[in-house]
C-alpha atoms as a PDB file:
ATOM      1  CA  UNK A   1    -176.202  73.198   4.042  1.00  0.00           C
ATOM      2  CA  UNK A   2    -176.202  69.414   5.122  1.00  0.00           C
ATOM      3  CA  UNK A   3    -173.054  68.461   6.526  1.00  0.00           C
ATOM      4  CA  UNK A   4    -172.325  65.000   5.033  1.00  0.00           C
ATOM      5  CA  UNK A   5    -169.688  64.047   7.919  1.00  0.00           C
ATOM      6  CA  UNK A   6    -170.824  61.049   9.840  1.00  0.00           C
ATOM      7  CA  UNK A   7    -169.623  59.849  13.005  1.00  0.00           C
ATOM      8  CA  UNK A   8    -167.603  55.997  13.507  1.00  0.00           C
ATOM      9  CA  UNK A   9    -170.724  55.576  16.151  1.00  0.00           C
ATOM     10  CA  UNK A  10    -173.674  57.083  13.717  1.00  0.00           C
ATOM     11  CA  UNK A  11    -172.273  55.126  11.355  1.00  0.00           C
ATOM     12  CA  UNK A  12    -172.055  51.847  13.455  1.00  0.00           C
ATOM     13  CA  UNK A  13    -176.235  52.413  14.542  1.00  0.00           C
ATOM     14  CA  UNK A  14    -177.237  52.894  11.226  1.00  0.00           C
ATOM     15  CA  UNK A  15    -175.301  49.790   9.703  1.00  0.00           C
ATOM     16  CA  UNK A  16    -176.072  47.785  12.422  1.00  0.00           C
ATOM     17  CA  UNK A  17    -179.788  48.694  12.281  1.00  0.00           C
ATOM     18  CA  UNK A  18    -179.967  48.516   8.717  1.00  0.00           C
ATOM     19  CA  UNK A  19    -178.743  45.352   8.678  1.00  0.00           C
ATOM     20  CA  UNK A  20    -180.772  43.954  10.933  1.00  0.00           C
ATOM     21  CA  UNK A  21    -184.004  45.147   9.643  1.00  0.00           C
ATOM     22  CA  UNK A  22    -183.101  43.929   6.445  1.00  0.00           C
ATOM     23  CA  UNK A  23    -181.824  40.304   8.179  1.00  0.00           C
ATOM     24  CA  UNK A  24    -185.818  40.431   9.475  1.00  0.00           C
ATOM     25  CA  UNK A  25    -186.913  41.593   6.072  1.00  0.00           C
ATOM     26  CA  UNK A  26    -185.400  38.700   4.478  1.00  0.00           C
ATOM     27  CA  UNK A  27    -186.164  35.994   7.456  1.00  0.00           C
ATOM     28  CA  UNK A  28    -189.685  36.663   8.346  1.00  0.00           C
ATOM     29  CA  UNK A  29    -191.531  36.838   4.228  1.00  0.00           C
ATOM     30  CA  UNK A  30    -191.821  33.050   3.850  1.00  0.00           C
ATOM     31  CA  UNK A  31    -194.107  33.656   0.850  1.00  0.00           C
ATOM     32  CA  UNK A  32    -195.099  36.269  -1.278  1.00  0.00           C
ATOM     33  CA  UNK A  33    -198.687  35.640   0.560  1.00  0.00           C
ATOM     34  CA  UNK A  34    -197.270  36.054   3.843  1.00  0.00           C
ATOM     35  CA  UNK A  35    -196.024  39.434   3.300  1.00  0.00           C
ATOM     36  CA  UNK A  36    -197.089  41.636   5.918  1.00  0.00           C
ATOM     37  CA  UNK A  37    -196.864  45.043   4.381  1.00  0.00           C
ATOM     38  CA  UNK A  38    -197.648  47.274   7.514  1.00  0.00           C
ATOM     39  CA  UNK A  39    -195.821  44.849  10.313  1.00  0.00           C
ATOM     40  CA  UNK A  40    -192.582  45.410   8.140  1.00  0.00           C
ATOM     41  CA  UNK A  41    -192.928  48.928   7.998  1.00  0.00           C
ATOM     42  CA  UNK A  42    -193.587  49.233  11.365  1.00  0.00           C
ATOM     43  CA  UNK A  43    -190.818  46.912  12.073  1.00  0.00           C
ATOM     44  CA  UNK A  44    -188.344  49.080  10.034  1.00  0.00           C
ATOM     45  CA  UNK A  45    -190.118  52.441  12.456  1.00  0.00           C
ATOM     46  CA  UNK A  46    -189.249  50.592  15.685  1.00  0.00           C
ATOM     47  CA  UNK A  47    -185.393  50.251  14.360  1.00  0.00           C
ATOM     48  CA  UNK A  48    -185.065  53.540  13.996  1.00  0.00           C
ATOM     49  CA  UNK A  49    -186.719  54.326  16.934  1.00  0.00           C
ATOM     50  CA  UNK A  50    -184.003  52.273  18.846  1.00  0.00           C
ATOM     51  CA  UNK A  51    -181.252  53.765  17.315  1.00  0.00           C
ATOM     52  CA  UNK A  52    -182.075  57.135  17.778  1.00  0.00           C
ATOM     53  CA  UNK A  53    -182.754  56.768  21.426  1.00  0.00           C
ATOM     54  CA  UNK A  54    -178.967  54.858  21.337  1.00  0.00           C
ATOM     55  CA  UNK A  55    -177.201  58.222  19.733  1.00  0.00           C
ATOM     56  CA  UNK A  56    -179.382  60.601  22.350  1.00  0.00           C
ATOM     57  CA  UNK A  57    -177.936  61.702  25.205  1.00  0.00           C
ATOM     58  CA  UNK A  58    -178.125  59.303  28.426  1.00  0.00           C
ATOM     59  CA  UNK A  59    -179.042  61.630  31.011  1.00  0.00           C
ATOM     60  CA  UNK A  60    -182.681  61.180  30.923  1.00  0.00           C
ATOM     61  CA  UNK A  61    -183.205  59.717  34.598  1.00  0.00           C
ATOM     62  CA  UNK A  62    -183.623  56.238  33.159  1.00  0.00           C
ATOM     63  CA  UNK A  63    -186.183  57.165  30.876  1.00  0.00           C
ATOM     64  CA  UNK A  64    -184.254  56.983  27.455  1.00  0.00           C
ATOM     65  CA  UNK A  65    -183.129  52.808  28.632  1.00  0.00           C
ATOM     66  CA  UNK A  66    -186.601  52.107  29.509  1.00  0.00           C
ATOM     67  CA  UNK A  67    -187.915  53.259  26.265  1.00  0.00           C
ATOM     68  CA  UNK A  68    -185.333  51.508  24.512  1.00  0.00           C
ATOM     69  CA  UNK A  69    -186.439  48.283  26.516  1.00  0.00           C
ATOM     70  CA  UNK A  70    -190.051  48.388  25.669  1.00  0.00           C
ATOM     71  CA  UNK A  71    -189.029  49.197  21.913  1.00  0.00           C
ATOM     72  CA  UNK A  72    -187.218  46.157  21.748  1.00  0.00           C
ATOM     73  CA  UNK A  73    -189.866  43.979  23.337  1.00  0.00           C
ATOM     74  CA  UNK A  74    -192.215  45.927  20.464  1.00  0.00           C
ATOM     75  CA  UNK A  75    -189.596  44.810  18.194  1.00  0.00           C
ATOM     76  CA  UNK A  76    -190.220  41.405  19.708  1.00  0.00           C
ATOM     77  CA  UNK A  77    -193.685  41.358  19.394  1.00  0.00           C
ATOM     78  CA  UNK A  78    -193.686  42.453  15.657  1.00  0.00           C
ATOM     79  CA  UNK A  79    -191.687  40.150  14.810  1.00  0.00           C
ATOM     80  CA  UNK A  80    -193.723  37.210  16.238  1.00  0.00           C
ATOM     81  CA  UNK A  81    -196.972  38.878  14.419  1.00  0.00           C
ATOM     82  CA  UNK A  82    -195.189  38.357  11.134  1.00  0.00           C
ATOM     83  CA  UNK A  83    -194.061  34.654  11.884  1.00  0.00           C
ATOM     84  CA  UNK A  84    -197.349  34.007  13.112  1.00  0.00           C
ATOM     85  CA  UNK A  85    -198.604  35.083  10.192  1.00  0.00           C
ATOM     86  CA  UNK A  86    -196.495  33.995   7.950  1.00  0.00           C
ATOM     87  CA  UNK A  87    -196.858  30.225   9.440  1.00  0.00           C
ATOM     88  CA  UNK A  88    -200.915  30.645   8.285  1.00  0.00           C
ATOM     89  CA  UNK A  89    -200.609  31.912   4.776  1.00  0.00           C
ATOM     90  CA  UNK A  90    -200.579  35.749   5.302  1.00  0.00           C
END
């Protein structure tokens, strides 16, 4: 059966990464014919990425951090696609 207690730190990822993917969600669709459809979902992907990797386990011999680095350059990166984009029209 699912067990429906959540911890003060799961609870803190996923309202901190839900928030900010909906922050981005809001900041980055400057028109309805900028909306970038696949860039937001894989935006919303990346988050969860990163906040799964921050509940793991940090005994990974550095490899855990360094994939949570280059997610959040990704994250970066996405999120510049979208402005771009969304400074041209779509």
């Amino acid at each position: 059966m699912f067990d429906s207690k959540i911890t003060r730190r799961g609870f803190a990822v996923t309202a901190t990464t839900g928030a900010a993917a909906i922050g981005l969600l809001g900041a980055s669709v400057k028109s309805a014919d900028a909306y970038q459809g696949n860039m937001e979902r894989a935006l919303s992907s990346l988050y969860q990425a990163l906040g799964s990797l921050r509940e793991a386990t940090a005994d990974k011999g550095g490899h855990r951090v360094r994939a949570m680095n280059l997610i959040s350059e990704a994250i970066g990166e996405t999120q510049a696609g979208i402005e771009f984009a969304a400074e041209r029209g779509g």
